[in-house]
N, C-alpha and C. Protein backbone atom coordinates (compact mmCIF):
# COMPACT_ATOMS: atom_id res chain seq x y z
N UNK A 1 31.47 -48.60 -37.21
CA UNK A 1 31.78 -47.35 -36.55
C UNK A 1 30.57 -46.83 -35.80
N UNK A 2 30.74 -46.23 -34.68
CA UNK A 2 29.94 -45.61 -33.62
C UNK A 2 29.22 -44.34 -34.47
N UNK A 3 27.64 -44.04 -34.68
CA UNK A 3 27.40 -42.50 -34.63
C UNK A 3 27.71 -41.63 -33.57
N UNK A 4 28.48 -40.52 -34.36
CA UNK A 4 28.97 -39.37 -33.33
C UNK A 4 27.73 -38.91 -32.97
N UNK A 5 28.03 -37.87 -31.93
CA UNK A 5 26.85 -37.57 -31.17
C UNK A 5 26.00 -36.27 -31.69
N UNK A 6 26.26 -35.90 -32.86
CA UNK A 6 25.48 -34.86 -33.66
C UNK A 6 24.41 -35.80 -34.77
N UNK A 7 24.98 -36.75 -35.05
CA UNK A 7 24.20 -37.29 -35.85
C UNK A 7 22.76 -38.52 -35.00
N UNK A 8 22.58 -38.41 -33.54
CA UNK A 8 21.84 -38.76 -33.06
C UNK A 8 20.74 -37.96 -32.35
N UNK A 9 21.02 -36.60 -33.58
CA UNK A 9 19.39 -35.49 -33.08
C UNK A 9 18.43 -35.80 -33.78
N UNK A 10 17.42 -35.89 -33.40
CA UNK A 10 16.37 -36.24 -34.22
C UNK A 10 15.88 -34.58 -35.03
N UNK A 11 17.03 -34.75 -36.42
CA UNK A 11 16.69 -33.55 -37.01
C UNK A 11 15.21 -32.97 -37.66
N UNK A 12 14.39 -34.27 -37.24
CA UNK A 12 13.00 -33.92 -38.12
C UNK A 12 12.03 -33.04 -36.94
N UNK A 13 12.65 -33.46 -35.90
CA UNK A 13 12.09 -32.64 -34.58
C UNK A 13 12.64 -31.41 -34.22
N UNK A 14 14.16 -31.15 -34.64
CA UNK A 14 14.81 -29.75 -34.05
C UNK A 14 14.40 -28.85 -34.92
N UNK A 15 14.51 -27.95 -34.07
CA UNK A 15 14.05 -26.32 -34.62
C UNK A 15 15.01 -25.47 -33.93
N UNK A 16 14.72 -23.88 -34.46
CA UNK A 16 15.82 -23.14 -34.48
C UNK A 16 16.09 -23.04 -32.90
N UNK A 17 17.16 -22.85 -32.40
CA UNK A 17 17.24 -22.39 -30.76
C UNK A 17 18.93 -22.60 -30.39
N UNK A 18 19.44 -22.29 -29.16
CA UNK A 18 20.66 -22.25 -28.65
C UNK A 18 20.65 -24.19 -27.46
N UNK A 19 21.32 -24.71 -28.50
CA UNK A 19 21.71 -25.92 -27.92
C UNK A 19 22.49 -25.96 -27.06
N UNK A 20 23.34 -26.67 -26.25
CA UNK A 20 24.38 -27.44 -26.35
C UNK A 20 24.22 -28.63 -26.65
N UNK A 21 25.25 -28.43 -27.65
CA UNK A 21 25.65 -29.89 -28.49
C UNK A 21 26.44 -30.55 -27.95
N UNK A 22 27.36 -30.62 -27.26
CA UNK A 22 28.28 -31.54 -26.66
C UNK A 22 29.24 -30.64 -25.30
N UNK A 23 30.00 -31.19 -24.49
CA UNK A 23 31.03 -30.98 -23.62
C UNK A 23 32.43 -31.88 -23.66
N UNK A 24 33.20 -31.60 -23.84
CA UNK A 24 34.16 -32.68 -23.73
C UNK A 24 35.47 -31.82 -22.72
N UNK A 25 36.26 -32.49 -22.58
CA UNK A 25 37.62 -32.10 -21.28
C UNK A 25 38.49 -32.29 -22.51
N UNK A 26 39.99 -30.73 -22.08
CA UNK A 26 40.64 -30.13 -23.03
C UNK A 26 41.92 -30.31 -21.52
N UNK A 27 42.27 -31.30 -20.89
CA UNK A 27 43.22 -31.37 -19.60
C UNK A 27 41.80 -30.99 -18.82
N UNK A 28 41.96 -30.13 -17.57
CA UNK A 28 41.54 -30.14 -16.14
C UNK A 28 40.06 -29.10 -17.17
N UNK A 29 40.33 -28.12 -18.67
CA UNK A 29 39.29 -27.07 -18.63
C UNK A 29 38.18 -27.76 -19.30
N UNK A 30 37.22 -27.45 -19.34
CA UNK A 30 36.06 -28.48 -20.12
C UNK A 30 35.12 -27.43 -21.05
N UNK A 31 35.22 -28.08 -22.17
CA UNK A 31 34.91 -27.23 -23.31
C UNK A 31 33.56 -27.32 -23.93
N UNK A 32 32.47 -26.58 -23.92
CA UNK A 32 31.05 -26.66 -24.53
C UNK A 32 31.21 -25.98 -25.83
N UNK A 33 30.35 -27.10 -26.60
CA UNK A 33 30.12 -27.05 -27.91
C UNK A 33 28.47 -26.35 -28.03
N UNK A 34 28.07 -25.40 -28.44
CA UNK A 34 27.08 -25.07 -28.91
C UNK A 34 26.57 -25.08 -30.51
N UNK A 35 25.19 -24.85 -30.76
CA UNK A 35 24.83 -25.95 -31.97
C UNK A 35 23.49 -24.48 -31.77
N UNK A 36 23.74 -23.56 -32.71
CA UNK A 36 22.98 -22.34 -33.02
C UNK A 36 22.29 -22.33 -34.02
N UNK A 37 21.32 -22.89 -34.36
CA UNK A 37 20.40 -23.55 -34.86
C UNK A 37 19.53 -22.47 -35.53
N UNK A 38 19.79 -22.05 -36.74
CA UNK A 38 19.41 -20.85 -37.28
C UNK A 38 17.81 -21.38 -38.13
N UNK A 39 18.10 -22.36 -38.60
CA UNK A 39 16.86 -23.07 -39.53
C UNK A 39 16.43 -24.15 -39.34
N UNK A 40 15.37 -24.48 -39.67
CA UNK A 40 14.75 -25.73 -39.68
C UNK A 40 15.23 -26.61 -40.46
N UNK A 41 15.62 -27.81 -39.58
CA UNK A 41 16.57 -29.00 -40.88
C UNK A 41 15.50 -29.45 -41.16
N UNK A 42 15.51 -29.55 -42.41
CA UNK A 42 14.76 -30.45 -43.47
C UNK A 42 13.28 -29.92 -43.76
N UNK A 43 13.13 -28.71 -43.37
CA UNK A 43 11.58 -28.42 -43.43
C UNK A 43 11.72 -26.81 -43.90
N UNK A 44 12.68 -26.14 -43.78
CA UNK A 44 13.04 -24.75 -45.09
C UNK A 44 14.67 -24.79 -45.69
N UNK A 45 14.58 -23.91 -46.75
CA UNK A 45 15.81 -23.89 -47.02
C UNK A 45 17.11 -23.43 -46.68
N UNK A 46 18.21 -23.73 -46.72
CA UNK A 46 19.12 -23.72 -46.28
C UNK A 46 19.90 -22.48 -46.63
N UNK A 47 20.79 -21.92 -45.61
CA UNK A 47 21.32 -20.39 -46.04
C UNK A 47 22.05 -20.61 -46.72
N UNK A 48 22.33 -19.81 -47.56
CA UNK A 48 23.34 -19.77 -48.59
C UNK A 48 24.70 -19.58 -48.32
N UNK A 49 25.81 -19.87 -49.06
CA UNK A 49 26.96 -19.72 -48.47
C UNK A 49 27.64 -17.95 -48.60
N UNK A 50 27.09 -17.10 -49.29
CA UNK A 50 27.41 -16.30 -49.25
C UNK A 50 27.01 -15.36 -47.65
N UNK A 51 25.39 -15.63 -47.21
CA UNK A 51 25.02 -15.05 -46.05
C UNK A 51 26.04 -15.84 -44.97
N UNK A 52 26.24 -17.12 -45.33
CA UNK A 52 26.69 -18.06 -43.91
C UNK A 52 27.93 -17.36 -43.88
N UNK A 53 28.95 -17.18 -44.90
CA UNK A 53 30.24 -16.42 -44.88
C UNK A 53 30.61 -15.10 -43.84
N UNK A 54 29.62 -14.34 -44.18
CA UNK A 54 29.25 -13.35 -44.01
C UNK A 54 28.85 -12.91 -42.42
N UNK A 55 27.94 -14.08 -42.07
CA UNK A 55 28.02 -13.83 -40.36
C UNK A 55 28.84 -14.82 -39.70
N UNK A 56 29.34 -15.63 -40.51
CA UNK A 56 31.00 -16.23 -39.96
C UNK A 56 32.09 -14.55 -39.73
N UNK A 57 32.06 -14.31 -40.72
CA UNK A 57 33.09 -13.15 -40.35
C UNK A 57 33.07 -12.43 -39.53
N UNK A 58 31.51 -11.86 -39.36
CA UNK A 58 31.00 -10.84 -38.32
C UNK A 58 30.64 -11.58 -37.16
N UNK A 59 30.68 -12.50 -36.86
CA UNK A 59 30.39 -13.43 -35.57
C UNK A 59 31.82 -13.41 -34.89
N UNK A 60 32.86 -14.01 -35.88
CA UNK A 60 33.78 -14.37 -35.54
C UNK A 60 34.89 -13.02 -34.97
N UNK A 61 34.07 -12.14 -35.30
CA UNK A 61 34.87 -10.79 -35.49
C UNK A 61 34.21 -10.14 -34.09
N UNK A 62 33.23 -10.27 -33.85
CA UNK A 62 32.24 -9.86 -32.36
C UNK A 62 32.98 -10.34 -31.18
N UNK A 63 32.83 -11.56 -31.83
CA UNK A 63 33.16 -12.52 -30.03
C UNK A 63 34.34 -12.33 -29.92
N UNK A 64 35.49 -12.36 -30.75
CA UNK A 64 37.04 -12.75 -30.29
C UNK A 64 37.19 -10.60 -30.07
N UNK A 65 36.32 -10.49 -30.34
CA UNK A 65 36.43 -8.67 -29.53
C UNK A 65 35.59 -8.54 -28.30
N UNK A 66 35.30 -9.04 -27.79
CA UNK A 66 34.49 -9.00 -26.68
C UNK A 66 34.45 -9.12 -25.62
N UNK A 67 34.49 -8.32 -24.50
CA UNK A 67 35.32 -8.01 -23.33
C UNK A 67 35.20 -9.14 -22.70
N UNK A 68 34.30 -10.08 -22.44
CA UNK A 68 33.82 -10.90 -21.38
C UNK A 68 34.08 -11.96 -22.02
N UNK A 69 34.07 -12.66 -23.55
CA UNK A 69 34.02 -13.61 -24.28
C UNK A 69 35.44 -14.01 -24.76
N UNK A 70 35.68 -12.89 -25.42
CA UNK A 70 37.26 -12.98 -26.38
C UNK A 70 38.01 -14.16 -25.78
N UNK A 71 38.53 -14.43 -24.47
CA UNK A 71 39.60 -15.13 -23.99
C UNK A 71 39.18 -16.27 -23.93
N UNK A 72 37.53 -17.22 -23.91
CA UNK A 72 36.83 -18.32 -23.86
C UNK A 72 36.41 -18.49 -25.44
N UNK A 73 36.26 -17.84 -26.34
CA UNK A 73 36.36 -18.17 -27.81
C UNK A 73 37.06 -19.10 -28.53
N UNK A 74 36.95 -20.54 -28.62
CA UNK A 74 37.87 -21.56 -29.40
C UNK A 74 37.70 -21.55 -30.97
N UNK A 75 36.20 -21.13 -31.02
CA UNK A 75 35.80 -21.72 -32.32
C UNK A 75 34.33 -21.03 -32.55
N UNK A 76 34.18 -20.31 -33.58
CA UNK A 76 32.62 -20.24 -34.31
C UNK A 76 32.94 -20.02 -35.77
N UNK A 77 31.76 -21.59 -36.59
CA UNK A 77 32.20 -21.20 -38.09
C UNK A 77 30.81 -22.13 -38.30
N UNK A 78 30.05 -22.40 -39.29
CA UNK A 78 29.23 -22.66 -40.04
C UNK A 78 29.10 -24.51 -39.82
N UNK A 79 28.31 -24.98 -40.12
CA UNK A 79 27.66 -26.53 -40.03
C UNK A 79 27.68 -26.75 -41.60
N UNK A 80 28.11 -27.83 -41.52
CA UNK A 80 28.32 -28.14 -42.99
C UNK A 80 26.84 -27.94 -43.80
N UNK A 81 26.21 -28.03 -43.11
CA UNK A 81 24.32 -28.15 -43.61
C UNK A 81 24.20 -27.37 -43.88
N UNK A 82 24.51 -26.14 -43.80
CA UNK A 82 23.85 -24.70 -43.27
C UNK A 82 22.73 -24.04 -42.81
N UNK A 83 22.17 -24.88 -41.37
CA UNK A 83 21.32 -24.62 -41.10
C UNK A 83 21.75 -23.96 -39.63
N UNK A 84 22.66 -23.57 -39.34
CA UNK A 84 23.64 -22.93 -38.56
C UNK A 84 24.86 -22.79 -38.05
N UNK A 85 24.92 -22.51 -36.97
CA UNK A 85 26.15 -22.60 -36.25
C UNK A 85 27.06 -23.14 -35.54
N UNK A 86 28.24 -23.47 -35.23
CA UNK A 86 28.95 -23.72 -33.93
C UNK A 86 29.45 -22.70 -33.29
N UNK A 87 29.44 -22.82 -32.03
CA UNK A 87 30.43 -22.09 -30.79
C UNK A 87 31.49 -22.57 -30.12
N UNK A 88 32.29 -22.76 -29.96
CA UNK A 88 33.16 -23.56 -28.62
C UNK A 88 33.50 -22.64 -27.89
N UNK A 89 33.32 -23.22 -26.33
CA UNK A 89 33.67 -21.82 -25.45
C UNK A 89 34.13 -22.79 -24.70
N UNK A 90 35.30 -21.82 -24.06
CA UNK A 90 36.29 -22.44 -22.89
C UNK A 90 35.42 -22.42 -21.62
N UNK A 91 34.85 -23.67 -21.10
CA UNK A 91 34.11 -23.40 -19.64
C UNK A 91 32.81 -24.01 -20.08
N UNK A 92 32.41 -24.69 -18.67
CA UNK A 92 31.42 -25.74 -18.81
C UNK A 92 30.03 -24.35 -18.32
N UNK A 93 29.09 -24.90 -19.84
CA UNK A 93 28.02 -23.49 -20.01
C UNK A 93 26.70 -24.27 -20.24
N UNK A 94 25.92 -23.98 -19.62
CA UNK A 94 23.83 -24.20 -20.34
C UNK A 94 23.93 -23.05 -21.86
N UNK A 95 22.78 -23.76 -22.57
CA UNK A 95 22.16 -23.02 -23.23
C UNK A 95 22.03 -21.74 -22.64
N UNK A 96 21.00 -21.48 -22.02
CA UNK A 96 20.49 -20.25 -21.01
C UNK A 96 21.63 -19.36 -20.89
N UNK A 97 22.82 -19.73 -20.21
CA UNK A 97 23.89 -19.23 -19.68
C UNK A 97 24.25 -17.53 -20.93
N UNK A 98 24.53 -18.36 -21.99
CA UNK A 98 25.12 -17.32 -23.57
C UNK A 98 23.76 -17.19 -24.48
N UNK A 99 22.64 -16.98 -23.85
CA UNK A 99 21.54 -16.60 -24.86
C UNK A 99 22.08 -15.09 -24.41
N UNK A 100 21.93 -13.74 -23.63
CA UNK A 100 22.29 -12.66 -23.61
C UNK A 100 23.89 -12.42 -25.09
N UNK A 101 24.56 -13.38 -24.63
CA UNK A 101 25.82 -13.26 -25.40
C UNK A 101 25.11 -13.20 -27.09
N UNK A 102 24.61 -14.16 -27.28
CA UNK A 102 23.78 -14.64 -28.67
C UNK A 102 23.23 -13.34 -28.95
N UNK A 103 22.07 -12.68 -28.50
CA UNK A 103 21.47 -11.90 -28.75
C UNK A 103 21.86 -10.44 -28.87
N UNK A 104 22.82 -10.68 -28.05
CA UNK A 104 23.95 -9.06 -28.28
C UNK A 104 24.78 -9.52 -29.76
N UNK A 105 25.48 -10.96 -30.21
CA UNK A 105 26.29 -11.20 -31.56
C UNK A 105 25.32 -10.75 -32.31
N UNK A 106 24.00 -11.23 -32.57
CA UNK A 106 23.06 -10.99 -33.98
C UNK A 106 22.36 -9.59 -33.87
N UNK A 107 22.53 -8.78 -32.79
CA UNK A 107 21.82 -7.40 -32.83
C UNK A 107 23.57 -6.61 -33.69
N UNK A 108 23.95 -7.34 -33.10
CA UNK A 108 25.86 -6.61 -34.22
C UNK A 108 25.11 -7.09 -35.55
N UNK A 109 24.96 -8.19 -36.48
CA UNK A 109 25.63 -8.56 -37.40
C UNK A 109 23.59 -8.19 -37.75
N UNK A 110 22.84 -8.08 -37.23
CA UNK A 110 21.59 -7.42 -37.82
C UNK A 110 22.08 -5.98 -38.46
N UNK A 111 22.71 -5.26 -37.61
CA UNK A 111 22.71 -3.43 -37.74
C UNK A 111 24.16 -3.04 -38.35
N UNK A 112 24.94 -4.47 -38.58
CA UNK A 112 26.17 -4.05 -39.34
C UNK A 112 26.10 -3.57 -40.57
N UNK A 113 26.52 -2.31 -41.29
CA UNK A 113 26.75 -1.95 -42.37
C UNK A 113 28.39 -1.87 -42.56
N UNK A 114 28.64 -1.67 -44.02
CA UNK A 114 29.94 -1.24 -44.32
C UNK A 114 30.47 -2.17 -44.56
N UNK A 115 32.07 -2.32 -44.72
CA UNK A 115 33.08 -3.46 -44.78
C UNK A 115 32.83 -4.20 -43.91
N UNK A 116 32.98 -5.78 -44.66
CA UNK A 116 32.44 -6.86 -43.88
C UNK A 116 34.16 -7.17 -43.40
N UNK A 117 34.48 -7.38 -42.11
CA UNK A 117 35.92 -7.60 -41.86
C UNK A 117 36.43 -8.83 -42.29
N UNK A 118 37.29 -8.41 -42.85
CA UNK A 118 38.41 -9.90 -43.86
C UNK A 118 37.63 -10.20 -44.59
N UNK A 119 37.20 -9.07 -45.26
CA UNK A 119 36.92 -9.73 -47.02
C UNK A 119 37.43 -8.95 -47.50
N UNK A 120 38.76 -9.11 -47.99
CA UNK A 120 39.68 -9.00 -48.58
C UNK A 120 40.21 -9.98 -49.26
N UNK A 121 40.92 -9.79 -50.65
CA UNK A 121 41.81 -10.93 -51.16
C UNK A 121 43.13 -11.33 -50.32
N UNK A 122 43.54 -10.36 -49.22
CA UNK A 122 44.39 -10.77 -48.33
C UNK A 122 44.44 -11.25 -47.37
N UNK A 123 42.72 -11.15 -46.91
CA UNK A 123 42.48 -11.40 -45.56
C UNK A 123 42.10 -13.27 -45.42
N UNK A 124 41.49 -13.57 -46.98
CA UNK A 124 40.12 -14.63 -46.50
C UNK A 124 40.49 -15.19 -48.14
N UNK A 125 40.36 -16.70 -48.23
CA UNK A 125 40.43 -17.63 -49.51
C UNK A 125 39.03 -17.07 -50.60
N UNK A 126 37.80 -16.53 -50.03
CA UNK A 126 36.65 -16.44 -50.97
C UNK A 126 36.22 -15.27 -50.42
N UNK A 127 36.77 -13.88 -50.59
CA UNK A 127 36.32 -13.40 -50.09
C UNK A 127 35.13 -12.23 -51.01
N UNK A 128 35.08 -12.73 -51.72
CA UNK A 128 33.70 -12.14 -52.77
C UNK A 128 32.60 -13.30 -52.36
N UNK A 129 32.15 -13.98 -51.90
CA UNK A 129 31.31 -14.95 -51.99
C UNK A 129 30.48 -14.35 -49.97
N UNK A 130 30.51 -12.93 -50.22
CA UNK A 130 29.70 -12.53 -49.22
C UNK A 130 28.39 -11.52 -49.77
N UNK A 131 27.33 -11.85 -48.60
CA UNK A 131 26.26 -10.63 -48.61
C UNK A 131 25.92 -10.38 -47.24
N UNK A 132 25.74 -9.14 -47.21
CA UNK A 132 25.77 -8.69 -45.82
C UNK A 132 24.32 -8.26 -45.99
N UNK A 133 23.41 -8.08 -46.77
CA UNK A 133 22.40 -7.23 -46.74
C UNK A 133 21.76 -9.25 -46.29
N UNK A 134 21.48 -10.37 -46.70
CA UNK A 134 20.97 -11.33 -46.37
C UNK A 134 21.46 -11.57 -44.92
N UNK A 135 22.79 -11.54 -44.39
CA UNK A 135 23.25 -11.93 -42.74
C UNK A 135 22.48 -10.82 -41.89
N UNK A 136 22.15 -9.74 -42.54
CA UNK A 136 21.75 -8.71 -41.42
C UNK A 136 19.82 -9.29 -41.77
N UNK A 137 19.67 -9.55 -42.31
CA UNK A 137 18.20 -10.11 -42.81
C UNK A 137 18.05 -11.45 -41.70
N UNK A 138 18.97 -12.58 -41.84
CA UNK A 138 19.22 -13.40 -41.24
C UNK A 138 19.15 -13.39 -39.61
N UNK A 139 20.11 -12.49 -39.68
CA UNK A 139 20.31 -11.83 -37.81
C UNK A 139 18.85 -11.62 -37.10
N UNK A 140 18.74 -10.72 -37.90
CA UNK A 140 17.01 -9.93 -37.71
C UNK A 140 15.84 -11.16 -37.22
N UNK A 141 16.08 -12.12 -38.30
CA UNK A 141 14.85 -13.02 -38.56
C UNK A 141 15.45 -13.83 -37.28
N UNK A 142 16.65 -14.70 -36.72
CA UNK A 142 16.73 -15.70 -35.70
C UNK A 142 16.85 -14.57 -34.07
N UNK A 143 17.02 -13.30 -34.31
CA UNK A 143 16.42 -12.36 -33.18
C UNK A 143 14.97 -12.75 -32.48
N UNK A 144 14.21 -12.25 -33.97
CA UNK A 144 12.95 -12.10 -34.07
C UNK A 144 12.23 -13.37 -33.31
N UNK A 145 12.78 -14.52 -33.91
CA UNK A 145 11.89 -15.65 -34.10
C UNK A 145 12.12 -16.46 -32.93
N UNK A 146 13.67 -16.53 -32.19
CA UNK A 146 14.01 -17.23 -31.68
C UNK A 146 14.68 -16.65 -30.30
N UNK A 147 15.54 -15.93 -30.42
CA UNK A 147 15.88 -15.30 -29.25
C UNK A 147 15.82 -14.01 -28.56
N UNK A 148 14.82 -13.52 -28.49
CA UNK A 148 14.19 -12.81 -27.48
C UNK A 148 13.20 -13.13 -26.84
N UNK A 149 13.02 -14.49 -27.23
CA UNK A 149 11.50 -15.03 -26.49
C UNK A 149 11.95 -16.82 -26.76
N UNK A 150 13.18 -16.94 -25.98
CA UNK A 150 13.23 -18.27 -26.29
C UNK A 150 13.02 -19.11 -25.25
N UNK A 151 12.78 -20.42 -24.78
CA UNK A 151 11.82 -21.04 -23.79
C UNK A 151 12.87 -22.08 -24.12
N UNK A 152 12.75 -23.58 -23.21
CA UNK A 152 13.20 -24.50 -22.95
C UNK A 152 13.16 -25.48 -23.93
N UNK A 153 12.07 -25.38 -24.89
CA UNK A 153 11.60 -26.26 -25.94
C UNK A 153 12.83 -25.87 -27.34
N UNK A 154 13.45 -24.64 -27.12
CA UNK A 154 14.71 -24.16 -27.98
C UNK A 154 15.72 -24.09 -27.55
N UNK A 155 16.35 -24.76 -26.12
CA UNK A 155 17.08 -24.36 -25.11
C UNK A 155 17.65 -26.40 -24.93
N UNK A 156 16.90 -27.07 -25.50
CA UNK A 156 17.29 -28.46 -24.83
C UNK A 156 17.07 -29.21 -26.17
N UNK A 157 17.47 -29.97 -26.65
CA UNK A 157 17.56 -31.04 -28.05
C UNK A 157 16.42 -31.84 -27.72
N UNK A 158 16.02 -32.27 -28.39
CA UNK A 158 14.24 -32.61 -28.74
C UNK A 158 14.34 -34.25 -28.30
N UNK A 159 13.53 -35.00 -27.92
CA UNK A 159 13.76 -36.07 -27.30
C UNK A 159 13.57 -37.01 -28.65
């Protein structure tokens, strides 16, 4: 069998930043995969599933509300690793393009207090297995570290 094309990053080289991970054609529309790269693979530890839950909900809850985004939203949910994210957006996009978008989702899910949306026993399969005080910690820290001052070296997959 062929390696898919996620498993040919050289994870000992990537660091946190706004990828694109792949493009593929959905008929005539062409769909970018982004790869939101919250942690360092293999060199810190990995978020927990309660924080990852947690800005799954509030991520997922931002964008599909979002005047400009909502209707290009296919997909954002967690990397099996947990060292971040996926995006799928309807429409062929750069990195560069949705860093503004990025940085407006984690200034939400930094300054969110209160009910985390669909954590409920009606809403969501686990929905006690959240912390919002670590996703807004989280938010804060890949703001901080990564996108408000992010450069090409976090913008393009590592050779």
């Amino acid at each position: 069998m062929e390696k898919i094309t996620s498993f040919t990053i050289d994870h000992i080289k990537l660091q946190p930043g706004v990828y694109v991970s792949r493009k593929d054609k959905a008929g005539a529309e062409t769909v970018t995969t982004f790869d939101l790269r919250m942690t360092s693979p293999n060199e810190e530890p990995v978020m927990n599933t309660a924080e990852v839950h947690t800005i799954e909900h509030l991520g997922a809850t931002f964008l599909r509300n979002h005047p400009d985004y909502k209707e290009k939203v296919l997909y954002f949910g967690p990397m099996g690793c947990r060292t971040g994210f996926y995006l799928l957006l309807a429409g062929d996009y750069s990195s560069r393009d949705i860093v503004p978008l990025m940085q407006e989702m984690f200034e939400f899910i930094r300054d969110y207090k209160g009910e985390v949306p669909g954590a409920s026993p009606r809403d969501c399969g686990n929905y006690l297995d959240m912390n919002l005080g670590m996703a807004n910690f989280l938010a804060k820290r890949y703001l901080d570290n990564v996108l408000y001052h992010i450069d090409e070296s976090h913008l393009v997959y590592p050779e």
